[in-house]
C-alpha atoms as a PDB file:
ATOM      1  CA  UNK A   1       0.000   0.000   0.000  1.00  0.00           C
ATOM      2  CA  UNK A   2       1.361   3.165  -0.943  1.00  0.00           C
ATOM      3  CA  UNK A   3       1.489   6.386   1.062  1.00  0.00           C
ATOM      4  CA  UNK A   4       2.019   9.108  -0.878  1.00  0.00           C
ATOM      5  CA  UNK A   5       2.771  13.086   0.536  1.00  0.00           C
ATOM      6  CA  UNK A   6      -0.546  14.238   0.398  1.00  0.00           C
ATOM      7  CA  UNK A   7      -1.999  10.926   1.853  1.00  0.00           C
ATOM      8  CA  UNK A   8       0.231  11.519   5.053  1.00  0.00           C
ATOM      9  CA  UNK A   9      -0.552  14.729   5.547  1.00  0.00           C
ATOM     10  CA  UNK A  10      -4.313  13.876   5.375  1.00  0.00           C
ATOM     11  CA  UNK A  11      -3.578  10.745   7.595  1.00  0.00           C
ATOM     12  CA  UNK A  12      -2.236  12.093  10.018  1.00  0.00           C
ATOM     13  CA  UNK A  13      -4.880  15.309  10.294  1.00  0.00           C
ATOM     14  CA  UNK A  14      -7.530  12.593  10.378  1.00  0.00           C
ATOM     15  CA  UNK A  15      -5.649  10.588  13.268  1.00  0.00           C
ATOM     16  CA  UNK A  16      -8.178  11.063  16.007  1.00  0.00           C
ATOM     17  CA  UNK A  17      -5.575  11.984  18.861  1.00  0.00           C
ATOM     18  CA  UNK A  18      -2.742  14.805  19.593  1.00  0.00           C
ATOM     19  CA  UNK A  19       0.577  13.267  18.204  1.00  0.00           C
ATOM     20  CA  UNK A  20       2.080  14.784  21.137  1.00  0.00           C
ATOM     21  CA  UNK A  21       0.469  12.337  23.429  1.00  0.00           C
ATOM     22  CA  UNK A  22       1.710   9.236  21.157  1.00  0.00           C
ATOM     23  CA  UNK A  23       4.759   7.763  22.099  1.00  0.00           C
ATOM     24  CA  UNK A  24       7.025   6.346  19.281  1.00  0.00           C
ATOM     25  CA  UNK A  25      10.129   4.479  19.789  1.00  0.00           C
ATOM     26  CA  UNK A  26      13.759   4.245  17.640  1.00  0.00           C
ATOM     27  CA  UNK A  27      16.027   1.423  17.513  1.00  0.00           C
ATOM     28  CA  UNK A  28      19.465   3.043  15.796  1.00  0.00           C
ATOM     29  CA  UNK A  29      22.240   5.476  16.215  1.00  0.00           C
ATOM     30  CA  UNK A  30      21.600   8.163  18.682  1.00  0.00           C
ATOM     31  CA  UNK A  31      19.790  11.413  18.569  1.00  0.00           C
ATOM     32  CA  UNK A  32      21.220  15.124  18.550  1.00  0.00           C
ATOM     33  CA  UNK A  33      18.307  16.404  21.169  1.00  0.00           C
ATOM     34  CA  UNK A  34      19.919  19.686  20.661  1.00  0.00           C
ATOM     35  CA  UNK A  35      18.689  20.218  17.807  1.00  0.00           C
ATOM     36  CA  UNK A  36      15.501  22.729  17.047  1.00  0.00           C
ATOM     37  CA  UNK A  37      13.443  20.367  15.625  1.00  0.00           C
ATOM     38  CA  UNK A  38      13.442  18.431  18.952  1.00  0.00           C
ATOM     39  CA  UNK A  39      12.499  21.179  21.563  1.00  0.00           C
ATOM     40  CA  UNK A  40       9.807  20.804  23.623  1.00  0.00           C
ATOM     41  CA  UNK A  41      10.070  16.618  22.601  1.00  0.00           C
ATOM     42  CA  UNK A  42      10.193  14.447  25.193  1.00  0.00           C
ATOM     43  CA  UNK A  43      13.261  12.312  24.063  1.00  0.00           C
ATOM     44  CA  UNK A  44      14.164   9.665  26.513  1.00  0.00           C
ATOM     45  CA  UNK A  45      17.671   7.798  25.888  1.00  0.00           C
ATOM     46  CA  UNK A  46      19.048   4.064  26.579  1.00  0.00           C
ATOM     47  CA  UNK A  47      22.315   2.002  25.459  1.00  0.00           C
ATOM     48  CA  UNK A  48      25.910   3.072  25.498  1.00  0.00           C
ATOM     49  CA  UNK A  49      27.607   3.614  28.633  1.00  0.00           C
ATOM     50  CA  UNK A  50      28.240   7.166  29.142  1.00  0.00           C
ATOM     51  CA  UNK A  51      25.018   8.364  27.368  1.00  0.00           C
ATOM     52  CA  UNK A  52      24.377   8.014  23.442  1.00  0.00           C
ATOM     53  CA  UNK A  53      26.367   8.855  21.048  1.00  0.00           C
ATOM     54  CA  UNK A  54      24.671  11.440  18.466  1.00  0.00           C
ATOM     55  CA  UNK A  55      24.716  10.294  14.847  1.00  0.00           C
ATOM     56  CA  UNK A  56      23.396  11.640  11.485  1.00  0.00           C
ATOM     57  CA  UNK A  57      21.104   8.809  10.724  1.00  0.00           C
ATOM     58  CA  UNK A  58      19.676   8.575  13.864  1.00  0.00           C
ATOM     59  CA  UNK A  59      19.107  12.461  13.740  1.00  0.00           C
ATOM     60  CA  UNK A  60      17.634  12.324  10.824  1.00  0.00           C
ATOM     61  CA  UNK A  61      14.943   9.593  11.056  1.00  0.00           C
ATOM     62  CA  UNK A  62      14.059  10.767  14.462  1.00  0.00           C
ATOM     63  CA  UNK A  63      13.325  13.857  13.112  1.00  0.00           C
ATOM     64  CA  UNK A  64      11.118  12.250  10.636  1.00  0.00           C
ATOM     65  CA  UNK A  65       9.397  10.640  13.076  1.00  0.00           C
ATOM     66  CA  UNK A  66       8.724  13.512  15.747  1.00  0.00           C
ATOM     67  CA  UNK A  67      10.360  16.408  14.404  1.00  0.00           C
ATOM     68  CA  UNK A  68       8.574  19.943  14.739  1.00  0.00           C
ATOM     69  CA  UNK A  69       8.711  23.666  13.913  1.00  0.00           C
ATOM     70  CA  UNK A  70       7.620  26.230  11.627  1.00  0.00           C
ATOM     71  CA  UNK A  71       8.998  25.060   9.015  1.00  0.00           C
ATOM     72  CA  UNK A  72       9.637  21.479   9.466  1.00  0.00           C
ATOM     73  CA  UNK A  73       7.368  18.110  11.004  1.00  0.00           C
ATOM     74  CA  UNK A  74       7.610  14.337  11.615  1.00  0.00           C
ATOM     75  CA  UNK A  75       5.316  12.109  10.280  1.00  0.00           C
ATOM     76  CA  UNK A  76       4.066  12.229  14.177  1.00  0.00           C
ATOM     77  CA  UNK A  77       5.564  15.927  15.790  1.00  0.00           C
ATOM     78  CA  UNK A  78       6.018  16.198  19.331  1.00  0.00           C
ATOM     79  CA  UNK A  79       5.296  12.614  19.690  1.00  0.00           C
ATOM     80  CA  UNK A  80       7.100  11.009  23.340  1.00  0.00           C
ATOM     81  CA  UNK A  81      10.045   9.434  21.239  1.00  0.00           C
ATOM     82  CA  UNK A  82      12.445   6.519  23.038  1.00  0.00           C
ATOM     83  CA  UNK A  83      15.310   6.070  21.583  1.00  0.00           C
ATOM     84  CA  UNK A  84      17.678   2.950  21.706  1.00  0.00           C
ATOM     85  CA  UNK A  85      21.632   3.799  20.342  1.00  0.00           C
ATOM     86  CA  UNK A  86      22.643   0.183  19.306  1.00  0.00           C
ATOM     87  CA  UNK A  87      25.976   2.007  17.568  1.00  0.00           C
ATOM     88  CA  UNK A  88      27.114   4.165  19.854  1.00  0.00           C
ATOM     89  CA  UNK A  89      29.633   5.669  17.153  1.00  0.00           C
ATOM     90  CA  UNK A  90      31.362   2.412  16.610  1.00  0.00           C
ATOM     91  CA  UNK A  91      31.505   0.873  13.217  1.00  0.00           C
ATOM     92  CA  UNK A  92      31.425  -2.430  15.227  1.00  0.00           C
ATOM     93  CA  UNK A  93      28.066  -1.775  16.686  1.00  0.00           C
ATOM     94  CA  UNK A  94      24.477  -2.566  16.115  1.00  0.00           C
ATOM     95  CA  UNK A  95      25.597  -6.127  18.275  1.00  0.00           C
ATOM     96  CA  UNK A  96      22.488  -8.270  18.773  1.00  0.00           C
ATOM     97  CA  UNK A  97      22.661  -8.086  22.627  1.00  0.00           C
ATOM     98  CA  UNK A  98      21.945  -4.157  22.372  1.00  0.00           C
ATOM     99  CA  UNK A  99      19.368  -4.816  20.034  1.00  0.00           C
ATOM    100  CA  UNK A 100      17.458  -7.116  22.677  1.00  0.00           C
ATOM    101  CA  UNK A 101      18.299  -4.967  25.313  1.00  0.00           C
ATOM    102  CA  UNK A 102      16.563  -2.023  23.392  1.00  0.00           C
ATOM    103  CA  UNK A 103      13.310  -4.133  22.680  1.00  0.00           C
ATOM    104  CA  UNK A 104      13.286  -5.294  26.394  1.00  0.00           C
ATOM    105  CA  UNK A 105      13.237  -1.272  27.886  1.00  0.00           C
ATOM    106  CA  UNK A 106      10.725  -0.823  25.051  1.00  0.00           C
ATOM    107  CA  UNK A 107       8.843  -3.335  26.080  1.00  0.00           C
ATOM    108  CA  UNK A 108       8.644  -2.616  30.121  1.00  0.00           C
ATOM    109  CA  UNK A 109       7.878   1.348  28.926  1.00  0.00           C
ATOM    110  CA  UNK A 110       5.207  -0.014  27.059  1.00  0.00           C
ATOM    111  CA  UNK A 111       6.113   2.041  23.644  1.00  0.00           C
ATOM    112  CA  UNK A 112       3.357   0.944  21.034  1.00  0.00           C
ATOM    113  CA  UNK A 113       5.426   1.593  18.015  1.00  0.00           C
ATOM    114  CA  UNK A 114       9.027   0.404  17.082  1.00  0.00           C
ATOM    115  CA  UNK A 115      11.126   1.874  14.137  1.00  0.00           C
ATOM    116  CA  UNK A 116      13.852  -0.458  13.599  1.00  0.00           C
ATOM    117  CA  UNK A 117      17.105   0.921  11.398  1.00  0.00           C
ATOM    118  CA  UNK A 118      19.090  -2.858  11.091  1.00  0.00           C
ATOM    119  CA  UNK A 119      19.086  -5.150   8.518  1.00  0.00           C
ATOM    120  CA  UNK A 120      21.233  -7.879   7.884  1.00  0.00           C
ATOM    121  CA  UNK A 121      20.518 -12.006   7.820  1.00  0.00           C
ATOM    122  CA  UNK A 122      18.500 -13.930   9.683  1.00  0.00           C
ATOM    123  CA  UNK A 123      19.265 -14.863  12.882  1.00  0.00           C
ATOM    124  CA  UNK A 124      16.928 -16.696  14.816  1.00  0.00           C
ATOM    125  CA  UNK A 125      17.616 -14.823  18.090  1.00  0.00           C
ATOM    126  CA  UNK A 126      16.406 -12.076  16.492  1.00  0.00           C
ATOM    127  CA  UNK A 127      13.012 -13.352  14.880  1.00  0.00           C
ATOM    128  CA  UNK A 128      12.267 -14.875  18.564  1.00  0.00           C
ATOM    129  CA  UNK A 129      12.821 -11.161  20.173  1.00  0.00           C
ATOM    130  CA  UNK A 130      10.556 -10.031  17.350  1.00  0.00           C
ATOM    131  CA  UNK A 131       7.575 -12.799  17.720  1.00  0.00           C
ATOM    132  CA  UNK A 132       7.538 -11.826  21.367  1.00  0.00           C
ATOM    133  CA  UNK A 133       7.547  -8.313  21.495  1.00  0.00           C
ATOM    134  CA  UNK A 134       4.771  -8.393  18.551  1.00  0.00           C
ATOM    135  CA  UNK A 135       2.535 -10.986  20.405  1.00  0.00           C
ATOM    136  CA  UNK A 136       2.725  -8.928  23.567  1.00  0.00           C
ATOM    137  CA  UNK A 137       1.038  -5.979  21.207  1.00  0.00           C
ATOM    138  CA  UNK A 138       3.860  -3.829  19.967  1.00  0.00           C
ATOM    139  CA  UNK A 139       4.021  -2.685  16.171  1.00  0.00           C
ATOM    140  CA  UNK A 140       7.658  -3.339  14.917  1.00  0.00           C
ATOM    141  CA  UNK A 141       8.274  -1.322  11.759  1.00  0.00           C
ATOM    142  CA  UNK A 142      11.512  -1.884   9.237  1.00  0.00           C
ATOM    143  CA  UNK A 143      12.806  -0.227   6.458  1.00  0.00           C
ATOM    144  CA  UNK A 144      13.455  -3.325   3.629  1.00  0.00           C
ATOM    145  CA  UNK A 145      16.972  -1.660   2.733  1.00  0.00           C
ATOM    146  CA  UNK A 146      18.773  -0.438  -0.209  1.00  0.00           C
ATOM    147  CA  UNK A 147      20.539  -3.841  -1.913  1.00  0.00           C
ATOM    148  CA  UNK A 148      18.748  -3.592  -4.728  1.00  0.00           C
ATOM    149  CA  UNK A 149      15.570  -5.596  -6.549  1.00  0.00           C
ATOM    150  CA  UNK A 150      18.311  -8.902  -6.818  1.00  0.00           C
ATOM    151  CA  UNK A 151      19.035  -8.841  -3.419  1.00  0.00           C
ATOM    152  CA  UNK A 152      18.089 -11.112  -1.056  1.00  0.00           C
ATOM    153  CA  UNK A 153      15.255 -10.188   1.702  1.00  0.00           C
ATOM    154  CA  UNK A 154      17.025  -8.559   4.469  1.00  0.00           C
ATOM    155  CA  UNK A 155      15.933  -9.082   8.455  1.00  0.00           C
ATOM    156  CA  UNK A 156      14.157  -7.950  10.277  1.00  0.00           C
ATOM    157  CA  UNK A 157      11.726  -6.143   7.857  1.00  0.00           C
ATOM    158  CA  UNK A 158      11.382 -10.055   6.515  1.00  0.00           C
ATOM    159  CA  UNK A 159       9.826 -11.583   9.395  1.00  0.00           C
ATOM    160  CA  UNK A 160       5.829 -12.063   8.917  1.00  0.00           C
ATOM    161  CA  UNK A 161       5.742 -10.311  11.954  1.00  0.00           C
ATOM    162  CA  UNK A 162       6.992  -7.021  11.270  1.00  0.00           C
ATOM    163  CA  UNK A 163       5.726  -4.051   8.894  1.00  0.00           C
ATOM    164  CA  UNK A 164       8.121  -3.705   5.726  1.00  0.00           C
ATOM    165  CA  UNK A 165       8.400  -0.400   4.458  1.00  0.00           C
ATOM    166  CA  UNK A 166       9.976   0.660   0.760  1.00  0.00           C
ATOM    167  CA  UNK A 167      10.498   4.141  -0.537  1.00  0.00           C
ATOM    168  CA  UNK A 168       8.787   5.472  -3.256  1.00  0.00           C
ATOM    169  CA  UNK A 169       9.623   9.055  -5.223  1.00  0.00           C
ATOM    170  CA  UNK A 170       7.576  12.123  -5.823  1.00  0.00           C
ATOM    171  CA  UNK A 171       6.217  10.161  -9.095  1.00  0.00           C
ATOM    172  CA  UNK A 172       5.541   6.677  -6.967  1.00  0.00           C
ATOM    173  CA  UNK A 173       8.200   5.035  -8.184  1.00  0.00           C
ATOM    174  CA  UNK A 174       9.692   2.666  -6.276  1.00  0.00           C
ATOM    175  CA  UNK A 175      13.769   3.904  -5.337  1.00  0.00           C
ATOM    176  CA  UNK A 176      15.684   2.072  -7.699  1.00  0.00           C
ATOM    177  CA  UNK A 177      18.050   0.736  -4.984  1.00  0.00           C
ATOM    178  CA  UNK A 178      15.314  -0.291  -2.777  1.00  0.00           C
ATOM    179  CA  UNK A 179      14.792  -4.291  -1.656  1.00  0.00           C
ATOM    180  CA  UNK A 180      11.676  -6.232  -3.551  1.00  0.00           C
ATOM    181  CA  UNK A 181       9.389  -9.034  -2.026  1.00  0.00           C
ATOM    182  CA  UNK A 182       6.386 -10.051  -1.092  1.00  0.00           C
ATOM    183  CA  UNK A 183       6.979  -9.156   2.683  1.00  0.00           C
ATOM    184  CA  UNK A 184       6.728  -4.739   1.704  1.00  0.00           C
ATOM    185  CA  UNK A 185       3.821  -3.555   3.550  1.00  0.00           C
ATOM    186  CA  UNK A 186       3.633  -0.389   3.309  1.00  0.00           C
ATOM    187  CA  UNK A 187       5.673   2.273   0.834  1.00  0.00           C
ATOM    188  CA  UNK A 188       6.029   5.643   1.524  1.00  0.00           C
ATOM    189  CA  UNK A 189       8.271   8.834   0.698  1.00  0.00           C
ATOM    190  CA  UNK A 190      12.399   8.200   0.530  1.00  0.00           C
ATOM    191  CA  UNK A 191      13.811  10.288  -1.555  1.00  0.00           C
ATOM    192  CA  UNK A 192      14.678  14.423  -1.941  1.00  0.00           C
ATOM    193  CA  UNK A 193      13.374  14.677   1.667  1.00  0.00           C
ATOM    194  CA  UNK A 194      14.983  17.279   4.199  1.00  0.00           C
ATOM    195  CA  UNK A 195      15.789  15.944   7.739  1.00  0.00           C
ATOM    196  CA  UNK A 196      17.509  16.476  10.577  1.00  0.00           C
ATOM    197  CA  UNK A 197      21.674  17.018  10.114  1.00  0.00           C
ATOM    198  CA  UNK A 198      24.289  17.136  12.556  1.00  0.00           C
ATOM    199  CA  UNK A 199      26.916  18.605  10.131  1.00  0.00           C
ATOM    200  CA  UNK A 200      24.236  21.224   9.196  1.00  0.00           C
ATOM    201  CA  UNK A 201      20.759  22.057  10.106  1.00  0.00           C
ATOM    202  CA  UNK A 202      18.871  19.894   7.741  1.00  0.00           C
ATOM    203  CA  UNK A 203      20.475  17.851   4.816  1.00  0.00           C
ATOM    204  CA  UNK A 204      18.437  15.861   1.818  1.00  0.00           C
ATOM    205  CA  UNK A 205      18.052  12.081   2.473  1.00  0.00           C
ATOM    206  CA  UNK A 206      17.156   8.845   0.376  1.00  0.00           C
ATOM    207  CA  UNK A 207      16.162   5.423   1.059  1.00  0.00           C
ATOM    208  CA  UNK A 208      14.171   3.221   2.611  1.00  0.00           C
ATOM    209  CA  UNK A 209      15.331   4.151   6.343  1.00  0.00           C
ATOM    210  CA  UNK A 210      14.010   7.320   5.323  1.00  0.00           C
ATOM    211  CA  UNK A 211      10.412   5.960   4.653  1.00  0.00           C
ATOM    212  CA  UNK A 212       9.527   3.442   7.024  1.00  0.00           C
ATOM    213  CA  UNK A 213       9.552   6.624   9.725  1.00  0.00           C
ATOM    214  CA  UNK A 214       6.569   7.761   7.796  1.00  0.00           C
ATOM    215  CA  UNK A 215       4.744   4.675   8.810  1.00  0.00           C
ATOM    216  CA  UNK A 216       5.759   4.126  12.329  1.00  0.00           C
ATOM    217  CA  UNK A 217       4.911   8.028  12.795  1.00  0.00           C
ATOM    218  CA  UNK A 218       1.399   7.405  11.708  1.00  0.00           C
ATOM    219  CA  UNK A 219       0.879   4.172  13.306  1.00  0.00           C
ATOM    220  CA  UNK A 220       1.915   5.574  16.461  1.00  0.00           C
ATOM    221  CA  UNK A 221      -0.867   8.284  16.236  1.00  0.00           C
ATOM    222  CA  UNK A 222      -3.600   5.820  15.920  1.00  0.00           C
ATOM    223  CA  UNK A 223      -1.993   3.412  19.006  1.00  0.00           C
ATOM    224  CA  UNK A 224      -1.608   4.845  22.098  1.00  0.00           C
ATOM    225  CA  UNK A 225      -1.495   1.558  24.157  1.00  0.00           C
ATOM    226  CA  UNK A 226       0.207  -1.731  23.355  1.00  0.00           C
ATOM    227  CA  UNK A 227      -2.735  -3.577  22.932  1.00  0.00           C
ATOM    228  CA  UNK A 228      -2.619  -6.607  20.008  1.00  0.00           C
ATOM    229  CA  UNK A 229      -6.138  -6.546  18.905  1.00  0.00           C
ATOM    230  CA  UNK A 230      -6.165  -2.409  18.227  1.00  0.00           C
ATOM    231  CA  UNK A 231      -2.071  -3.403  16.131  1.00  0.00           C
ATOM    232  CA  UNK A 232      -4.061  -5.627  14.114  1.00  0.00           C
ATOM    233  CA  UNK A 233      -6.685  -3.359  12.851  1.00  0.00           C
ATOM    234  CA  UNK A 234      -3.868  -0.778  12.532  1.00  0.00           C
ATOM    235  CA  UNK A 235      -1.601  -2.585  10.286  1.00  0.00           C
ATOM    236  CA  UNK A 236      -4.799  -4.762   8.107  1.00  0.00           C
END
């Protein structure tokens, strides 16, 4: 199903609820709170000892997931956002272990919606952690990546479990390096968007880690308590 601009503005003007009282959460780098498009956000932060280590693609889908200003919004602005650094500026990171330890605080704040920025094999540690944090209720949202239509599916936007997201461009045409497969859900914007930069205020971003914030943003405005039944009719 495709979501185009004008579809998520009207989505998320129809959502019946204040994104600000939504609460979203982000499994990736870590966030620069300082930035303007964050104040008056509640951003809560876990992993890395020492406190998280800001990161440009962590910046920049958080702000596409509860970004605001005058100028400038998330698919879900002002939204409570909790946000998981699995990298902590290492090229090493992203380990598995901080990835379950992410969904587990997740889980005990009881945050309805997870975007997900990994992708890699599959691992069946992995797609257990993911079949219980979705039967307890929780949405799990993944961008499919950018290998390309030949490539493999990549995990854990694979699992039956979780909501696959592509990117599209302004025409609705699928991003040329994006994954294929029956397991996309949901496609939305990736490409020519501005977001969030920690080298500069806002930079242009593309691909499918781009998009799937547009989902989770808007699924996060319709859920407002992990409940399965109410994911279900979400997602259908």
């Amino acid at each position: 199903a495709a979501l185009p601009p004008a579809a998520l503005a009207a989505g998320a003007a129809g959502v019946g609820t204040s994104a600000a009282a939504s609460k979203v959460g982000l499994i990736d780098g870590g966030v620069q709170r300082s930035h303007p498009v964050f104040n008056g956000v509640n951003v809560h932060e876990h992993g890395c000892t020492g406190g998280a280590v800001p990161s440009a693609h962590g910046t920049a889908v958080a702000s596409l997931l509860v970004g605001q200003g005058d100028v400038f919004h998330g698919a879900a602005p002002g939204a409570e956002l909790f946000a998981a650094d699995v990298y902590c500026g290492l090229a090493t990171g992203g380990a598995l272990d901080s990835v379950a330890d992410a969904f587990a605080w997740m889980s005990r704040e009881k945050v309805p919606v997870i975007n997900i920025s990994l992708l890699g094999p599959a691992n069946v540690l992995l797609e257990w952690i993911v079949g219980v944090v979705t039967a307890r209720g929780h949405v799990v949202v993944a961008a499919v990546g950018n290998d390309g239509p030949s490539a493999p599916p990549l995990f854990p936007a694979a699992y039956p479990e979780v909501v696959a997201v592509t990117g599209v461009d302004a025409k609705q045409r699928v991003l040329v390096e994006a994954c294929r497969g029956k397991h996309v859900d949901f496609s939305a914007p990736g490409a020519n968007m501005s977001a969030a930069g920690i080298e500069a205020p806002f930079g242009v971003v593309r691909g499918t880690s781009f998009a799937a914030p547009h989902v989770a943003g808007l699924l996060a405005r319709q859920l407002l308590a992990v409940d399965k039944a109410q994911a279900d009719v979400a997602i259908a």
